[in-house]
N, C-alpha and C. Protein backbone atom coordinates (compact mmCIF):
# COMPACT_ATOMS: atom_id res chain seq x y z
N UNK A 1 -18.26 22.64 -6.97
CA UNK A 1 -19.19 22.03 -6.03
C UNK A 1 -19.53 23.03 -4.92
N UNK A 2 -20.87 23.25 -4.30
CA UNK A 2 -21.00 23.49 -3.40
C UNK A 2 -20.79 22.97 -1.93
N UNK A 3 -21.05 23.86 -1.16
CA UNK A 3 -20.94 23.43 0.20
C UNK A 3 -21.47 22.47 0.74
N UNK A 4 -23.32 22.63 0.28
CA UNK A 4 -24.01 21.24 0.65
C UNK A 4 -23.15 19.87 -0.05
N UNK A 5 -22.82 20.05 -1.42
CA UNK A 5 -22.41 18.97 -1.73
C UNK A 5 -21.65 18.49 -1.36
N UNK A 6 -20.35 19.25 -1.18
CA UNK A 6 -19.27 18.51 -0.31
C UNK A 6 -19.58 17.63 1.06
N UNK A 7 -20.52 18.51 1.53
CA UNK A 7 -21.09 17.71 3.26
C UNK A 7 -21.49 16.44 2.44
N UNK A 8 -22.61 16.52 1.33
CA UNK A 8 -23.16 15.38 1.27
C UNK A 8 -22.50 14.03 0.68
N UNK A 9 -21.25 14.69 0.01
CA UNK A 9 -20.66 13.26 -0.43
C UNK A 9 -19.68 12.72 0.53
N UNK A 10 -19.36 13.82 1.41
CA UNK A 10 -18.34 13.48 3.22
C UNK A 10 -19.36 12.58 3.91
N UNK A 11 -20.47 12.75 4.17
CA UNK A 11 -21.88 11.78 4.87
C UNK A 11 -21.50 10.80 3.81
N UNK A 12 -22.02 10.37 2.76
CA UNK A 12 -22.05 9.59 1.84
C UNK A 12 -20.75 8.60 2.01
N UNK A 13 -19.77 9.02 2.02
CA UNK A 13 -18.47 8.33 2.01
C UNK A 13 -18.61 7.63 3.02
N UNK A 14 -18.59 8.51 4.46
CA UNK A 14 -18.96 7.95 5.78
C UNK A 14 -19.43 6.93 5.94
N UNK A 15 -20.70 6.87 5.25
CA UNK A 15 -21.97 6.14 5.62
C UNK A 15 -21.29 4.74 5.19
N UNK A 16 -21.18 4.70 3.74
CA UNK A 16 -20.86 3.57 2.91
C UNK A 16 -19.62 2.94 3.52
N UNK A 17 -18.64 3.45 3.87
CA UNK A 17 -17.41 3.23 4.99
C UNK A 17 -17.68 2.53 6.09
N UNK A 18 -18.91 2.50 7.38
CA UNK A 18 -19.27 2.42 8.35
C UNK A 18 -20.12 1.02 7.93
N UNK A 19 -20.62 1.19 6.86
CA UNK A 19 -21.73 0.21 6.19
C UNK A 19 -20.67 -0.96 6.07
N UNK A 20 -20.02 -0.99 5.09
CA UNK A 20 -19.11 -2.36 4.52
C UNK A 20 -18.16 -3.00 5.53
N UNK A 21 -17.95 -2.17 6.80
CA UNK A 21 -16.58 -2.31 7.40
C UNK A 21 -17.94 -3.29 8.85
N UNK A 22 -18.85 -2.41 8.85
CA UNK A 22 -20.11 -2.61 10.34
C UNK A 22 -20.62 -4.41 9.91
N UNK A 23 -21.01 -4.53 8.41
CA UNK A 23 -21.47 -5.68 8.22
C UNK A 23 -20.57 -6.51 8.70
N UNK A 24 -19.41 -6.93 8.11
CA UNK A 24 -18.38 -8.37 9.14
C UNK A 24 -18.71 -8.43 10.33
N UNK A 25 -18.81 -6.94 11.34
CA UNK A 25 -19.09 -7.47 12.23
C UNK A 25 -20.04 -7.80 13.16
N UNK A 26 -21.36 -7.15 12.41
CA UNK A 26 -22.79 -7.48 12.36
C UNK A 26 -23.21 -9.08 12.01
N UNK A 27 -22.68 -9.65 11.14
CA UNK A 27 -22.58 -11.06 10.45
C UNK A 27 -21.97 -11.75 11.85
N UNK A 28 -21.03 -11.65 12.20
CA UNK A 28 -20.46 -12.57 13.45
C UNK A 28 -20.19 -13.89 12.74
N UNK A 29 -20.59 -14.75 13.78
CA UNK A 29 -20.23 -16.32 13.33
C UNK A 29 -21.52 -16.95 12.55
N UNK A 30 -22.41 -16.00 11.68
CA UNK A 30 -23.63 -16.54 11.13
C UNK A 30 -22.40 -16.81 9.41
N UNK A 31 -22.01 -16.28 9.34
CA UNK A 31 -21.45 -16.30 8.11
C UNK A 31 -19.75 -16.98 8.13
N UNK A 32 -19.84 -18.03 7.49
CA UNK A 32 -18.16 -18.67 7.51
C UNK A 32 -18.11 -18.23 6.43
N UNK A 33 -16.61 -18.15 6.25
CA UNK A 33 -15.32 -18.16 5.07
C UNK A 33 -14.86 -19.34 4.78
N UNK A 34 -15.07 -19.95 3.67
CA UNK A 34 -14.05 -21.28 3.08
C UNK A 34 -12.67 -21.38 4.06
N UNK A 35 -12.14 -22.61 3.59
CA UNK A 35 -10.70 -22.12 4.53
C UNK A 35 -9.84 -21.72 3.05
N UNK A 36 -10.47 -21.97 1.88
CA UNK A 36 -9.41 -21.99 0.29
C UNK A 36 -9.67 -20.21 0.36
N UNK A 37 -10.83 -19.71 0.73
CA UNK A 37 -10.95 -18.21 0.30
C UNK A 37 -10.19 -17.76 1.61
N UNK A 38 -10.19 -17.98 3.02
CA UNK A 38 -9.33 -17.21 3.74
C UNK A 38 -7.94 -17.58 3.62
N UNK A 39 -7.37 -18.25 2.79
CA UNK A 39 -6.18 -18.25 2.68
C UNK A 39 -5.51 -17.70 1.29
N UNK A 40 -6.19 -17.49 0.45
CA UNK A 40 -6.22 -16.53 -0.64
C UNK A 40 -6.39 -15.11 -0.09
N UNK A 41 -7.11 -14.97 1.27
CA UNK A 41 -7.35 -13.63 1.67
C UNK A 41 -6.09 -12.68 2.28
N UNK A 42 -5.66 -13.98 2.86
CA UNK A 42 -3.68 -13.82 3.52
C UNK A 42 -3.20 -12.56 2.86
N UNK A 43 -3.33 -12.98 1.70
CA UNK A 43 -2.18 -11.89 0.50
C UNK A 43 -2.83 -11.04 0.17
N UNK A 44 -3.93 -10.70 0.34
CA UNK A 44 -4.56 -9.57 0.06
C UNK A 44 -4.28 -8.37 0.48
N UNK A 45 -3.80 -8.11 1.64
CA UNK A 45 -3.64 -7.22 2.26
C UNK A 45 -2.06 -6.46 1.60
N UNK A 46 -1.22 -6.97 1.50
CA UNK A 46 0.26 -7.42 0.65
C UNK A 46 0.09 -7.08 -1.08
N UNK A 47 -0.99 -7.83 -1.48
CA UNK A 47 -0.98 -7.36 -3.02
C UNK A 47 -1.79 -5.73 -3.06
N UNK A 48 -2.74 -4.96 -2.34
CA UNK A 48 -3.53 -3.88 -2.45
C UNK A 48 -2.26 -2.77 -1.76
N UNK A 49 -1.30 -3.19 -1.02
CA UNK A 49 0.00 -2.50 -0.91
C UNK A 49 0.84 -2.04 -2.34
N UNK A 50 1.12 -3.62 -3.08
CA UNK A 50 2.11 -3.30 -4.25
C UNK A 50 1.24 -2.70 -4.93
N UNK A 51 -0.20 -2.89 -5.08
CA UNK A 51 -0.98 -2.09 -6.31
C UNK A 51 -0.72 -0.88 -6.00
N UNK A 52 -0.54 -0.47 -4.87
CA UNK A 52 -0.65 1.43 -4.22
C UNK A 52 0.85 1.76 -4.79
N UNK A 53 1.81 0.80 -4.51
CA UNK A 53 3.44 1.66 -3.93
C UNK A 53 4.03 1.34 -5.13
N UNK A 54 3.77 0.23 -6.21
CA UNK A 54 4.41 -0.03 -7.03
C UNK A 54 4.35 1.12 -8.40
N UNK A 55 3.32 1.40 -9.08
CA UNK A 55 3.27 2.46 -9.97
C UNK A 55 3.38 3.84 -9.89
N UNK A 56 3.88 4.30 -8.22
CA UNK A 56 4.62 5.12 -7.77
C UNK A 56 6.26 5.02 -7.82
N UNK A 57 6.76 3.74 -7.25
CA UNK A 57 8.10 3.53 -7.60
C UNK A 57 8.94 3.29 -8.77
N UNK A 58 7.45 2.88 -9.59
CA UNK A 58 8.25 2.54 -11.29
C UNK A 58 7.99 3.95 -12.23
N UNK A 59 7.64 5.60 -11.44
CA UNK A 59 7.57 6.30 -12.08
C UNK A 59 8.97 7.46 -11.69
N UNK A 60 9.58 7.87 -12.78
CA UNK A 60 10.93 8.90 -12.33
C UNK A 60 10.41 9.97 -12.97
N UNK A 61 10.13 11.42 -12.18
CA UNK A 61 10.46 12.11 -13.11
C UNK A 61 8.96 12.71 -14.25
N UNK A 62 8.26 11.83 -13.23
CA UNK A 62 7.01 11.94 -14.16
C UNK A 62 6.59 11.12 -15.62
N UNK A 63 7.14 10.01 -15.79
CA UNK A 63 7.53 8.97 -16.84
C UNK A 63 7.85 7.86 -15.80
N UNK A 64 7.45 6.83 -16.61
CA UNK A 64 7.47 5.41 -16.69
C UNK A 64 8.98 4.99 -16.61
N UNK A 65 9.72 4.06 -16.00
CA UNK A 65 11.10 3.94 -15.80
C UNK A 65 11.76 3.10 -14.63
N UNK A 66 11.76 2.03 -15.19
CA UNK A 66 12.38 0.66 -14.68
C UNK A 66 14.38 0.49 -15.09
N UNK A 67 14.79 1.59 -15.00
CA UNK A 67 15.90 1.68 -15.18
C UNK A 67 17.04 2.12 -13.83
N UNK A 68 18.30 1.80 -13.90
CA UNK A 68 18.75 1.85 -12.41
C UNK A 68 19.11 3.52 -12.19
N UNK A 69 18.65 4.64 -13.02
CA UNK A 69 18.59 6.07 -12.68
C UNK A 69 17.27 6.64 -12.20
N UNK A 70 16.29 5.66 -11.86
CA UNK A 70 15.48 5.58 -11.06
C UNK A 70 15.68 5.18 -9.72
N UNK A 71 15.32 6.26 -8.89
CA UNK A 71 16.20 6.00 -7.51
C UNK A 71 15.27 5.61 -6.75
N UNK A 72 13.81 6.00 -6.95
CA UNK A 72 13.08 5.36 -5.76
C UNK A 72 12.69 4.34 -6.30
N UNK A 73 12.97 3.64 -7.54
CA UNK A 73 12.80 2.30 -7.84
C UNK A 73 14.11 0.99 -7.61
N UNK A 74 15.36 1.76 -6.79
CA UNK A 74 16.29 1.32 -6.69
C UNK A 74 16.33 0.87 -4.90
N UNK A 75 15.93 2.22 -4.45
CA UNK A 75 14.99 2.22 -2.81
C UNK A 75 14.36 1.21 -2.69
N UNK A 76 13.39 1.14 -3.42
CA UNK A 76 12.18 -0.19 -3.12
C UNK A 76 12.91 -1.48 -3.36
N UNK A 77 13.54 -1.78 -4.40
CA UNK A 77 13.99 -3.22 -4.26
C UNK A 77 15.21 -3.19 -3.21
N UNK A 78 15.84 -2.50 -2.55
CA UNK A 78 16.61 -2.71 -1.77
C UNK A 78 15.74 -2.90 -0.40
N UNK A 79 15.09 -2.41 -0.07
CA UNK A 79 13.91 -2.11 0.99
C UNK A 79 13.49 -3.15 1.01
N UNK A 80 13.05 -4.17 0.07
CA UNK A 80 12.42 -5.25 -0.46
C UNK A 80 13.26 -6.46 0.08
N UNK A 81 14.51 -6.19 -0.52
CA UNK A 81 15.54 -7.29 -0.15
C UNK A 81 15.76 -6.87 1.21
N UNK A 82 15.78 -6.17 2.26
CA UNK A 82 16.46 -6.12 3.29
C UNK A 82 15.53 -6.54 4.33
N UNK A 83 13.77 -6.51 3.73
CA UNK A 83 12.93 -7.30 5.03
C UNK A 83 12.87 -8.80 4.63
N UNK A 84 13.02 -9.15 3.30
CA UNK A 84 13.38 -10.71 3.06
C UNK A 84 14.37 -11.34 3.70
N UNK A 85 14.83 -10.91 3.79
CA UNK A 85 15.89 -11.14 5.08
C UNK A 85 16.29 -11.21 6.17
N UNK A 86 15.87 -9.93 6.95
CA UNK A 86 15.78 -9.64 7.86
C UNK A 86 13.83 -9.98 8.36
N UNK A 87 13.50 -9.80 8.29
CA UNK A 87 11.44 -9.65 8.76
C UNK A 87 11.47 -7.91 9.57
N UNK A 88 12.43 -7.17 9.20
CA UNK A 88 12.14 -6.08 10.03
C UNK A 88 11.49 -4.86 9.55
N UNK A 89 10.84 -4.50 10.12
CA UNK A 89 9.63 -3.49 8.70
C UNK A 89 10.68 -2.37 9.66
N UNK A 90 11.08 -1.75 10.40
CA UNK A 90 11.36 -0.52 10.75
C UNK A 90 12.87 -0.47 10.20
N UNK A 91 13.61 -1.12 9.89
CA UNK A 91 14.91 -1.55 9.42
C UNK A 91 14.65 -1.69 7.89
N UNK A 92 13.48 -1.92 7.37
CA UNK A 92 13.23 -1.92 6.12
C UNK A 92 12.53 -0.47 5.61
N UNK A 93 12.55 0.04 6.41
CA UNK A 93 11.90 1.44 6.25
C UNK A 93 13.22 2.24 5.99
N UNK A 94 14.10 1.76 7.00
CA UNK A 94 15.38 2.89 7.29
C UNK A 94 16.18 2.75 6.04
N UNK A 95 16.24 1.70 5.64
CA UNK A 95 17.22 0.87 4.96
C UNK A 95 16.95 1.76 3.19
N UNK A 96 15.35 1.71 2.90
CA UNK A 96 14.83 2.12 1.74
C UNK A 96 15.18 3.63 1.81
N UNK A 97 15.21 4.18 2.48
CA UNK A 97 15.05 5.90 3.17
C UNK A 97 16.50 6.30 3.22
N UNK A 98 17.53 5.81 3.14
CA UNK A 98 18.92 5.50 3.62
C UNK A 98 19.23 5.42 1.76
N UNK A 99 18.75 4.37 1.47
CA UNK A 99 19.59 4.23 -0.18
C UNK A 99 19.00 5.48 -0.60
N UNK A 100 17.45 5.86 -0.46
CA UNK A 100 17.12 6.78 -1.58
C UNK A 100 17.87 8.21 -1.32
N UNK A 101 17.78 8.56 -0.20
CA UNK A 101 18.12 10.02 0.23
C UNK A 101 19.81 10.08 -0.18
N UNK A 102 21.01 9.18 -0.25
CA UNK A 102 22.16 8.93 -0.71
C UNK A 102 22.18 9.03 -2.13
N UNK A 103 21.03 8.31 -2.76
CA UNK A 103 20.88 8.41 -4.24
C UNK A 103 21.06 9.66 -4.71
N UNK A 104 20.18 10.70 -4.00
CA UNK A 104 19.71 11.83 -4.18
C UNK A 104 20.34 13.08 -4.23
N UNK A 105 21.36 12.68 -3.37
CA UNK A 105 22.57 13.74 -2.72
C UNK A 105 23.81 13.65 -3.40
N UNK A 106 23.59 12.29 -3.77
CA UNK A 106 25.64 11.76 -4.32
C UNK A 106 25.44 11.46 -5.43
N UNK A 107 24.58 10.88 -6.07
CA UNK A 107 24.55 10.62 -7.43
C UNK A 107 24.41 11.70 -8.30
């Protein structure tokens, strides 16, 4: 790619970015949401997380691997269980970061 092109698909990205995010709040209160679709919307934010972090954690090694010698798949469900519990995302950060880096060193 050239130079122009790169600018033009950086503008491009921009634009379309500024566009989708500007409309909600261009729309204002002309446009309602169901209350069945904003509460389906709740989890949205939560499921486009596991889509990102999950087929990262179920990979070891460069392969596919749901087995317990998978360590950052051993991280995440502990990480998992420790804000179910607790509600603490910085304690659930430490907690995941804590098993894996132990995994890593001692196992």
């Amino acid at each position: 790619m050239s130079h122009f092109q790169i600018w033009v698909a950086l503008a491009g990205m921009a634009l379309v970015t500024i566009v989708t995010r500007a409309l909600f709040l261009m729309a204002g209160e002309r446009v309602s949401v169901p209350d069945r679709l904003q509460r389906a919307l709740r989890y949205a934010p939560a499921a486009a997380l596991a889509a990102i972090i999950l087929p990262d954690l179920m990979t070891w090694q460069g392969h596919f691997s749901v087995a317990p010698g998978n360590f950052k798949l051993v991280a995440g469900a502990v990480a998992m269980g420790f804000y179910l519990l607790t509600r603490r995302m910085v304690g659930m950060i430490a907690a995941g970061m804590a098993v894996y880096t132990g995994l890593r060193l001692f196992a």
